[in-house]
PDB file of N, CA and C in Angstrom:
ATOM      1  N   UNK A   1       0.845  -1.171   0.000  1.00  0.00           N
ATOM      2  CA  UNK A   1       0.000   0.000   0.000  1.00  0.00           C
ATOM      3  C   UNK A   1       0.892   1.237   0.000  1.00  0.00           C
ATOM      4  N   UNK A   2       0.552   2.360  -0.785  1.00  0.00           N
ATOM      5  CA  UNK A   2       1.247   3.812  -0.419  1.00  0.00           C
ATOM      6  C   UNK A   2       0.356   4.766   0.332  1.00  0.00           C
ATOM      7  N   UNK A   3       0.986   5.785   0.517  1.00  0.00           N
ATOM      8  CA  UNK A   3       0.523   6.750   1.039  1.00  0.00           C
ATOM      9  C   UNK A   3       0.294   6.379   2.558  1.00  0.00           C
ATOM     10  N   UNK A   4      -0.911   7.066   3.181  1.00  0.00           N
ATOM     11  CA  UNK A   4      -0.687   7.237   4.488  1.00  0.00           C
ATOM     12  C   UNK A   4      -1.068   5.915   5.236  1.00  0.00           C
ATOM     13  N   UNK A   5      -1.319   5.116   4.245  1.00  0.00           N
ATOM     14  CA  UNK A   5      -1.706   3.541   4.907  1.00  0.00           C
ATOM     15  C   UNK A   5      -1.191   3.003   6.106  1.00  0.00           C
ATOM     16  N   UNK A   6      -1.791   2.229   7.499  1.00  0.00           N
ATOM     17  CA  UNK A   6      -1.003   1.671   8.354  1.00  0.00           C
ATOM     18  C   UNK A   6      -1.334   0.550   8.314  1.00  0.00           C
ATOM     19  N   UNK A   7       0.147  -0.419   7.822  1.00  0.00           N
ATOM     20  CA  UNK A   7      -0.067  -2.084   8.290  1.00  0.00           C
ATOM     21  C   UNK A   7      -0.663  -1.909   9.466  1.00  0.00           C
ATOM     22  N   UNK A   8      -2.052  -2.982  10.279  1.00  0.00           N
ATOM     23  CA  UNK A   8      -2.638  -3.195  11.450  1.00  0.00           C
ATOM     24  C   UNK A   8      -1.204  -4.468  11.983  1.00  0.00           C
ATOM     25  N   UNK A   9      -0.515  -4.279  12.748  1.00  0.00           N
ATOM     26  CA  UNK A   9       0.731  -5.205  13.015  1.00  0.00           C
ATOM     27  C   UNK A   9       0.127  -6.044  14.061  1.00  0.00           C
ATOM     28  N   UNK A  10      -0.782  -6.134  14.718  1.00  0.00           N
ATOM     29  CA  UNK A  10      -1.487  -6.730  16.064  1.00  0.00           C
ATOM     30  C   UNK A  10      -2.861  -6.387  16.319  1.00  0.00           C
ATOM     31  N   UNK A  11      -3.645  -7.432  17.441  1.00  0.00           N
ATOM     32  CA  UNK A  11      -4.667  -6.945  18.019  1.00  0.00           C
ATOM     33  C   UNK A  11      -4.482  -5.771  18.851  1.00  0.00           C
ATOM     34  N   UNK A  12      -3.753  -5.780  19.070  1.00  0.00           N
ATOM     35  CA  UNK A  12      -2.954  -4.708  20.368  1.00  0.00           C
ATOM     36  C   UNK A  12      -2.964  -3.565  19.526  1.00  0.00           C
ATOM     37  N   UNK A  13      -2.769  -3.367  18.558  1.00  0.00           N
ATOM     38  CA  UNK A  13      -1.978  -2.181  17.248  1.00  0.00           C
ATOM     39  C   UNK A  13      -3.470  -1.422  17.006  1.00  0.00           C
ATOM     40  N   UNK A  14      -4.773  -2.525  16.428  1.00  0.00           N
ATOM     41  CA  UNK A  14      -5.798  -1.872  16.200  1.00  0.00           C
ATOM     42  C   UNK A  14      -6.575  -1.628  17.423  1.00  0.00           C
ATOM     43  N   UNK A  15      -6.017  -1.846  18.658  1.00  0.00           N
ATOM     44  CA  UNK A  15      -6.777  -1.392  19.568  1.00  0.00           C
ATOM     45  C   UNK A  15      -6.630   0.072  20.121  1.00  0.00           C
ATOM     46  N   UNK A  16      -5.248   0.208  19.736  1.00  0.00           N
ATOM     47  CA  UNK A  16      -4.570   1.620  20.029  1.00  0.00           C
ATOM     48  C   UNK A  16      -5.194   2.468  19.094  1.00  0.00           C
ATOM     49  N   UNK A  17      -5.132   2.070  17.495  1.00  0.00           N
ATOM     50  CA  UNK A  17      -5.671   2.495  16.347  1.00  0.00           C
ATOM     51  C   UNK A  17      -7.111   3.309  16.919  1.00  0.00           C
ATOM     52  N   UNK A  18      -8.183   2.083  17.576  1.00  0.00           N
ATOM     53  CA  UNK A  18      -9.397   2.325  17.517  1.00  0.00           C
ATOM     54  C   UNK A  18      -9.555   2.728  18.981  1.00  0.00           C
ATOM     55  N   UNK A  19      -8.452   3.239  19.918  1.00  0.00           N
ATOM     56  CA  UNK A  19      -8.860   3.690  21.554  1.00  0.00           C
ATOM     57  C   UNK A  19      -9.885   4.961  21.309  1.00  0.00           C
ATOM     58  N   UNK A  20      -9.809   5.705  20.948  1.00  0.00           N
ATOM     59  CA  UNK A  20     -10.477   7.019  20.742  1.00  0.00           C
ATOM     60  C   UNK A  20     -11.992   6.801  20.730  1.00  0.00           C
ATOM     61  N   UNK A  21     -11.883   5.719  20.167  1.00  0.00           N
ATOM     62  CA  UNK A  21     -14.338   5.646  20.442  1.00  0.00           C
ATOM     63  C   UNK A  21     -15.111   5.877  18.957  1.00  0.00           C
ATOM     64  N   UNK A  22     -13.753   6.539  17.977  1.00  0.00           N
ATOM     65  CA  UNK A  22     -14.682   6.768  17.084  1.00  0.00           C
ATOM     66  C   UNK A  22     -14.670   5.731  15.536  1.00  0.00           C
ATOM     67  N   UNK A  23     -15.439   5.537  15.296  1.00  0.00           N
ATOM     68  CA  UNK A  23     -15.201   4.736  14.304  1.00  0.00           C
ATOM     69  C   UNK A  23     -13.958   4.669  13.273  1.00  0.00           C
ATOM     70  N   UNK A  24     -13.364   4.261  12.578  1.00  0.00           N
ATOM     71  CA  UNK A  24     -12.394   4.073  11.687  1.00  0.00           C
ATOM     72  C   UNK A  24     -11.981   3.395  10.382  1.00  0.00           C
ATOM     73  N   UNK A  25     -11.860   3.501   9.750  1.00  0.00           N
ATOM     74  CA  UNK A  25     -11.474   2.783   7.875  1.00  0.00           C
ATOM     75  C   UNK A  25     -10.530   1.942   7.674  1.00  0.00           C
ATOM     76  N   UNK A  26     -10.590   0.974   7.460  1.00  0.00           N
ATOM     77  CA  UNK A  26      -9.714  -0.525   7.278  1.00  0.00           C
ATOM     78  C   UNK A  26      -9.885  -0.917   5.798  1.00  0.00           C
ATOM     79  N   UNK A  27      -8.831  -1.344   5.432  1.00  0.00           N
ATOM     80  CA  UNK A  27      -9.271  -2.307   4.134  1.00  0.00           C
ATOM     81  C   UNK A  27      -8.006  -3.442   4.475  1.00  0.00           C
ATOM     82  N   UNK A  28      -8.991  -4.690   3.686  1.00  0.00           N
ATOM     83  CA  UNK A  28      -8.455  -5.816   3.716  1.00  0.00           C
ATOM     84  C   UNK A  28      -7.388  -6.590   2.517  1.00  0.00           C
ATOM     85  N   UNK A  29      -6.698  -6.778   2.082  1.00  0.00           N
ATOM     86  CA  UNK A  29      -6.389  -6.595   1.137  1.00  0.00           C
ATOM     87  C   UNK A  29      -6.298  -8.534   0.657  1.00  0.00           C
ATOM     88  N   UNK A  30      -7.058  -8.426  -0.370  1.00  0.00           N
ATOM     89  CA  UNK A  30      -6.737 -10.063  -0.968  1.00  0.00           C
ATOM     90  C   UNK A  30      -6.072 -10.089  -2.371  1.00  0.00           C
ATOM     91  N   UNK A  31      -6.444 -11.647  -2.746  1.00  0.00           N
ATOM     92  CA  UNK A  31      -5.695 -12.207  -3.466  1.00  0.00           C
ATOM     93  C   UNK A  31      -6.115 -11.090  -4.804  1.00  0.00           C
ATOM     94  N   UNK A  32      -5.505 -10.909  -6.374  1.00  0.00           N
ATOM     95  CA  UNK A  32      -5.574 -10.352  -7.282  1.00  0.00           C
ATOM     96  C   UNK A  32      -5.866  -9.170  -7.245  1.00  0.00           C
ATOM     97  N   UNK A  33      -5.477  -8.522  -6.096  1.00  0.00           N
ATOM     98  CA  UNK A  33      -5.552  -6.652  -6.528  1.00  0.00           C
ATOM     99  C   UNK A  33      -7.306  -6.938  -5.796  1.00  0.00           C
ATOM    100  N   UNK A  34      -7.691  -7.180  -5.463  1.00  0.00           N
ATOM    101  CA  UNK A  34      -9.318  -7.263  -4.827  1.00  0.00           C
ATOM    102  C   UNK A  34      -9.135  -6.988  -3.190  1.00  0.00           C
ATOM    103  N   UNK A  35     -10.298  -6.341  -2.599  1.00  0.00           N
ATOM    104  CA  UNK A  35     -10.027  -4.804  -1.081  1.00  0.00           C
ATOM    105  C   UNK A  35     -10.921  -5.538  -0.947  1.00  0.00           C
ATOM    106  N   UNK A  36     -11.382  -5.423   0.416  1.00  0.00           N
ATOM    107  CA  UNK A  36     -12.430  -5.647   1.311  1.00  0.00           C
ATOM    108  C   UNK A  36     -12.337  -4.459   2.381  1.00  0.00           C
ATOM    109  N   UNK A  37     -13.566  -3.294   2.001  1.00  0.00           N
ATOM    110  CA  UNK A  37     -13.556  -2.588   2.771  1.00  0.00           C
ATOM    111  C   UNK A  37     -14.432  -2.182   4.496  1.00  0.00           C
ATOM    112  N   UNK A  38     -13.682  -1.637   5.323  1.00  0.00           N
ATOM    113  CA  UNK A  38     -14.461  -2.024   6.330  1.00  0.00           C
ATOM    114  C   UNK A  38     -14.085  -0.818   7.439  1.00  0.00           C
ATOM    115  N   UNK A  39     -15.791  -0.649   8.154  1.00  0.00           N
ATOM    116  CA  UNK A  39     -15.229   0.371   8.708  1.00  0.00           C
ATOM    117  C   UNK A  39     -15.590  -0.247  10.303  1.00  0.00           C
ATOM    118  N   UNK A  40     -14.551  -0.049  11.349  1.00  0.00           N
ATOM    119  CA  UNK A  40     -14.198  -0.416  12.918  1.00  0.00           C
ATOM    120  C   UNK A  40     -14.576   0.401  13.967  1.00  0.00           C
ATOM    121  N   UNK A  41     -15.184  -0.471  14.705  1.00  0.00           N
ATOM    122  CA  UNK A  41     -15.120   0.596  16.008  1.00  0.00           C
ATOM    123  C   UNK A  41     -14.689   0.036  17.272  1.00  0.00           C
ATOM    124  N   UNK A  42     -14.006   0.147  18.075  1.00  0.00           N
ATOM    125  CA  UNK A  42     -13.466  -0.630  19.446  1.00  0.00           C
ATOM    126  C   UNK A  42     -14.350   0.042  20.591  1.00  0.00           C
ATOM    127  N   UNK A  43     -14.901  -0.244  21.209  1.00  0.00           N
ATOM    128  CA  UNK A  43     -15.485   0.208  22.959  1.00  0.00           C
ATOM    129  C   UNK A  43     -15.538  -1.307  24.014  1.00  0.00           C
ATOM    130  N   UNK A  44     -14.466  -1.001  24.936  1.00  0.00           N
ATOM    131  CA  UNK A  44     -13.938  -1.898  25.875  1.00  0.00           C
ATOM    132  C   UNK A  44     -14.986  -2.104  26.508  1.00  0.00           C
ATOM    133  N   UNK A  45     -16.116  -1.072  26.703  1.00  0.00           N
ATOM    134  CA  UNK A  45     -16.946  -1.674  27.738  1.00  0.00           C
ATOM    135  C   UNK A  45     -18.061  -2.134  27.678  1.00  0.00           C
ATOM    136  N   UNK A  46     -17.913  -2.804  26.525  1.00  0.00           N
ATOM    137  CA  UNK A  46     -18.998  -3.564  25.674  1.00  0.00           C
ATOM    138  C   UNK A  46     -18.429  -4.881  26.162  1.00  0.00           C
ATOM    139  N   UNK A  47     -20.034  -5.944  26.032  1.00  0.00           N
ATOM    140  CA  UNK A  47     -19.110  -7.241  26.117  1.00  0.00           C
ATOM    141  C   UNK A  47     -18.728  -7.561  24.491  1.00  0.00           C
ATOM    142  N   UNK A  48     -19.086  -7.454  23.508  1.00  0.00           N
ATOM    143  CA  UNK A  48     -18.840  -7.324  22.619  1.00  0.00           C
ATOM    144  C   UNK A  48     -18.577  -6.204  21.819  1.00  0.00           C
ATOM    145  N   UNK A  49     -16.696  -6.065  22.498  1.00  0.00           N
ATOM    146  CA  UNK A  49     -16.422  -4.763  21.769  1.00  0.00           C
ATOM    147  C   UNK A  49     -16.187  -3.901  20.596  1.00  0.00           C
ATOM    148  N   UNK A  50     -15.826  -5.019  19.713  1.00  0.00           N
ATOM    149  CA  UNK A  50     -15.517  -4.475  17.845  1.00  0.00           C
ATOM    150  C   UNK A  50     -17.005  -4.672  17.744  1.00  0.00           C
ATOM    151  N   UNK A  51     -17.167  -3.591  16.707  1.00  0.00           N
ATOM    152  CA  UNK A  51     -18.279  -3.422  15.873  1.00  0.00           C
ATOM    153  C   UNK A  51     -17.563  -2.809  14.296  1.00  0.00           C
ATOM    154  N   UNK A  52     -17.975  -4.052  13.553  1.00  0.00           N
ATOM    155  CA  UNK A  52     -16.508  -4.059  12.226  1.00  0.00           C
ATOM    156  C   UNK A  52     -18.360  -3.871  11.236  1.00  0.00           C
ATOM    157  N   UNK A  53     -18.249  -2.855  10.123  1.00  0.00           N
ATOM    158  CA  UNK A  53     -19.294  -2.741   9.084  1.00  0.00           C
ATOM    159  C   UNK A  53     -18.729  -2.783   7.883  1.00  0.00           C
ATOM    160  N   UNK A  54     -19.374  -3.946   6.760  1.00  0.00           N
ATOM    161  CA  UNK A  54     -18.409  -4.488   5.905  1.00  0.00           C
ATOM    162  C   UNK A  54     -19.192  -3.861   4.987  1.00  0.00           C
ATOM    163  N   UNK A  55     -18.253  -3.094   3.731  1.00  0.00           N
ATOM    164  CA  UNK A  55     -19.082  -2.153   3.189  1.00  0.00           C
ATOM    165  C   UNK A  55     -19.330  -3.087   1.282  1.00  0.00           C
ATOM    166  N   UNK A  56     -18.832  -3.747   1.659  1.00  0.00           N
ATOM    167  CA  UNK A  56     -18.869  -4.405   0.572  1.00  0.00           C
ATOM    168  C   UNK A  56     -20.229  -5.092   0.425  1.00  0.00           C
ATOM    169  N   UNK A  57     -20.862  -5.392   1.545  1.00  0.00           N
ATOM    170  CA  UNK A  57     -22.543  -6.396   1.509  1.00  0.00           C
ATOM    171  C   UNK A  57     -23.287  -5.590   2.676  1.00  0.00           C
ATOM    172  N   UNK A  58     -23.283  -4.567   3.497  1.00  0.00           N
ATOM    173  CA  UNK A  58     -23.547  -3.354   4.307  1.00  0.00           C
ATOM    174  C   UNK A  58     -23.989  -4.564   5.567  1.00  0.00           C
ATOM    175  N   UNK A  59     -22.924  -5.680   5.782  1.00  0.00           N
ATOM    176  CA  UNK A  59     -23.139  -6.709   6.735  1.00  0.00           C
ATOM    177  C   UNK A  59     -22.798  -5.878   7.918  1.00  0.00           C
ATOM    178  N   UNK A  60     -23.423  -5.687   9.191  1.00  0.00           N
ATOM    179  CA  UNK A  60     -22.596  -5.596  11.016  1.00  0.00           C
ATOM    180  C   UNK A  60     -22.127  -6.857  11.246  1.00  0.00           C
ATOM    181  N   UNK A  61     -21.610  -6.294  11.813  1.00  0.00           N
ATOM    182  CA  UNK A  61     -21.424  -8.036  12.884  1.00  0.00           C
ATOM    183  C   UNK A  61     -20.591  -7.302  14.491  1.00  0.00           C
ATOM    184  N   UNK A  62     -21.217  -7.591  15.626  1.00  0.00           N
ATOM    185  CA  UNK A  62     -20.521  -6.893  16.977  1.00  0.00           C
ATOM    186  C   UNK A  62     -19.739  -8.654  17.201  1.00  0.00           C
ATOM    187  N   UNK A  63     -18.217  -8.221  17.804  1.00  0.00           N
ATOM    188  CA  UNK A  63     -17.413  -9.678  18.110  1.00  0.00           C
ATOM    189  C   UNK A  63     -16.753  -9.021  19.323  1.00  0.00           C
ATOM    190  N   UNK A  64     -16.298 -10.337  19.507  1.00  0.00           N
ATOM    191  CA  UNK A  64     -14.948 -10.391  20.967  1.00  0.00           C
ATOM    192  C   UNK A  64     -14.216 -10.130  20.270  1.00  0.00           C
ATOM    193  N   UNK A  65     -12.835 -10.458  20.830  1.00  0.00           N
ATOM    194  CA  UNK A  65     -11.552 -10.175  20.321  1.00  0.00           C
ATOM    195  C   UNK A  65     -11.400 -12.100  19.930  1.00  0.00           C
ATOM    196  N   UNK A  66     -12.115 -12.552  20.489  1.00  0.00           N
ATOM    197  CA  UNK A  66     -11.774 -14.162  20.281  1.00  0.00           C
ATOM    198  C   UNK A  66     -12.717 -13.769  18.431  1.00  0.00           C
ATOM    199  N   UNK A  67     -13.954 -13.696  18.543  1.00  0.00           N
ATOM    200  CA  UNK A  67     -14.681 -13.633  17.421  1.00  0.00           C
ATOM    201  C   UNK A  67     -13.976 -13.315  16.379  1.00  0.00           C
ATOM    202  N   UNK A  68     -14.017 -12.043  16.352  1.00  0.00           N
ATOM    203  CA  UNK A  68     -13.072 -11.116  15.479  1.00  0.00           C
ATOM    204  C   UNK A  68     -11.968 -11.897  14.883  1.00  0.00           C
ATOM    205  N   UNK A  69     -11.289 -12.784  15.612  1.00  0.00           N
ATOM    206  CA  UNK A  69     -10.002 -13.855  14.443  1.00  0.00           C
ATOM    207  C   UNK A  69     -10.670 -14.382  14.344  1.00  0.00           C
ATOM    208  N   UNK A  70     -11.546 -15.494  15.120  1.00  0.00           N
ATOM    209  CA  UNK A  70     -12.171 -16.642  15.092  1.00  0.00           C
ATOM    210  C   UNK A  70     -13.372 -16.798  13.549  1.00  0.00           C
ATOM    211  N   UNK A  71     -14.266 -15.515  13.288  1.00  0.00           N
ATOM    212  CA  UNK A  71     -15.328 -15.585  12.557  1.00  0.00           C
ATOM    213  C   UNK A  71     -15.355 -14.235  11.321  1.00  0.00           C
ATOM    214  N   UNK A  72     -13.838 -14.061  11.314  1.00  0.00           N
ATOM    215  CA  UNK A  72     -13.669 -13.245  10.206  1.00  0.00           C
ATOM    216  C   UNK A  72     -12.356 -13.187   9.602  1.00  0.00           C
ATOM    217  N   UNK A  73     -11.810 -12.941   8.907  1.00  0.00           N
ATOM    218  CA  UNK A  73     -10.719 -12.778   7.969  1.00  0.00           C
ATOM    219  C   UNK A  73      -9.814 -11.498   8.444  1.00  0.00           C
ATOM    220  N   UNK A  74     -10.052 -10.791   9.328  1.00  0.00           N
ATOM    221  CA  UNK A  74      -9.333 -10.214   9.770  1.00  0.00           C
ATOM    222  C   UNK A  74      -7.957 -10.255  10.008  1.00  0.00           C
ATOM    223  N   UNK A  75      -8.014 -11.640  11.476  1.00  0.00           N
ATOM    224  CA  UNK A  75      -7.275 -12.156  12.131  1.00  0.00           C
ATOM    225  C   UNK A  75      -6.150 -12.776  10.862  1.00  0.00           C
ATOM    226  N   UNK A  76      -6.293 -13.418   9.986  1.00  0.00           N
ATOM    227  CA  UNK A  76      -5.917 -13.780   9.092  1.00  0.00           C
ATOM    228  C   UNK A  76      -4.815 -13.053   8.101  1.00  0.00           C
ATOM    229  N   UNK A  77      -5.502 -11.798   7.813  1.00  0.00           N
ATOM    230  CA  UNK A  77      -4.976 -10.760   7.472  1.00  0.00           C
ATOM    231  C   UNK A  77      -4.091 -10.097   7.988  1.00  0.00           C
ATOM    232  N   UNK A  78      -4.256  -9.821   9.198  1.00  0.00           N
ATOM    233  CA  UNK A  78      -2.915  -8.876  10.467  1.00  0.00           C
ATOM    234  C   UNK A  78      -2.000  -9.987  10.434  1.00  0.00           C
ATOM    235  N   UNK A  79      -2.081 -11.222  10.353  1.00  0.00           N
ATOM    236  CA  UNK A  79      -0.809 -12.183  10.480  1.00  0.00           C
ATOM    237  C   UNK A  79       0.026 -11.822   9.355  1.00  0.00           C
ATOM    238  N   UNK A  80      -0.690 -11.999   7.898  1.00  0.00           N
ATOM    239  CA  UNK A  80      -0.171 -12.153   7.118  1.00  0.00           C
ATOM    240  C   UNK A  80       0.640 -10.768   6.458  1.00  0.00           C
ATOM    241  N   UNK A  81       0.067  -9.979   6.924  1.00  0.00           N
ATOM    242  CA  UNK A  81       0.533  -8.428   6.893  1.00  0.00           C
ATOM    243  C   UNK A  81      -0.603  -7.260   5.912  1.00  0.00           C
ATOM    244  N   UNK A  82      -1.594  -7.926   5.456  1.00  0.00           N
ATOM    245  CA  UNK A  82      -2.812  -7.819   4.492  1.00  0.00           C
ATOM    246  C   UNK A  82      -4.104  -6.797   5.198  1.00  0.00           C
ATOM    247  N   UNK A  83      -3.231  -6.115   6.138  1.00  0.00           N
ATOM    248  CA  UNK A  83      -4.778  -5.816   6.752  1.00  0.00           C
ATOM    249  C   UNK A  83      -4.260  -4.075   7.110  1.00  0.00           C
ATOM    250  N   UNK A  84      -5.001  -2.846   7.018  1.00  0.00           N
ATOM    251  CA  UNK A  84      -4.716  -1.634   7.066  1.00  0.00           C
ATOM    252  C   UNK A  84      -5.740  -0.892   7.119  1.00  0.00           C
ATOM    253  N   UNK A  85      -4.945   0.519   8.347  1.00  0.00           N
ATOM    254  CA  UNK A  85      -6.128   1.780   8.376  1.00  0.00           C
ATOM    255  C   UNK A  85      -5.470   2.635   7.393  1.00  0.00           C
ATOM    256  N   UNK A  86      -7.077   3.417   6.798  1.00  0.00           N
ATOM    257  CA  UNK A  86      -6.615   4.124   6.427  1.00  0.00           C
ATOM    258  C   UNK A  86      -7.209   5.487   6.440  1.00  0.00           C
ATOM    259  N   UNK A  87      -6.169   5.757   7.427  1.00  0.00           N
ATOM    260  CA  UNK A  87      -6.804   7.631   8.475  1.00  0.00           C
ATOM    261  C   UNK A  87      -6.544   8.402   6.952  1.00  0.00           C
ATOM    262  N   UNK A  88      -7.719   9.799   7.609  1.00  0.00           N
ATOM    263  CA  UNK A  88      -8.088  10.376   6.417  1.00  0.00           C
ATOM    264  C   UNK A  88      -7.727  11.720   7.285  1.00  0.00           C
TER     265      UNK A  88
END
């Protein structure tokens, strides 16, 4: 990615990313030049704190931090290095 893009390097990384409360812009990046865009929100004092809105099918989904790797491609992505905010 160029420009002001940030590899997400950890759960820890997008939590710092998303401490502030306010929502935020992610894209996912896959195989052949193809994005999965998505916008995040973190609040700790939720029991289910990510609230991730996938703009590609206007799907919600609220997860744990277990969920969130467990039932999305996310987790997948931050390993592999495929996963980024991108502050505006």
């Amino acid at each position: 990615m160029t420009g002001s893009h940030v590899r997400v390097e950890s759960l820890e990384h997008m939590k710092k990313i998303c401490s502030d409360g306010e929502p935020k812009d992610f894209v996912l990046l896959m195989k052949h030049s193809l994005r999965s865009s998505k916008t995040i929100s973190y609040d700790p004092s939720r029991k289910k704190p990510w609230g991730v809105f996938n703009l590609i099918d206007d799907s919600e989904q609220n997860l744990t931090d277990r969920t969130l790797f467990k039932n999305t491609n996310i987790g997948d992505a931050i390993q592999v290095g495929a996963f980024y905010y991108e502050p505006y």
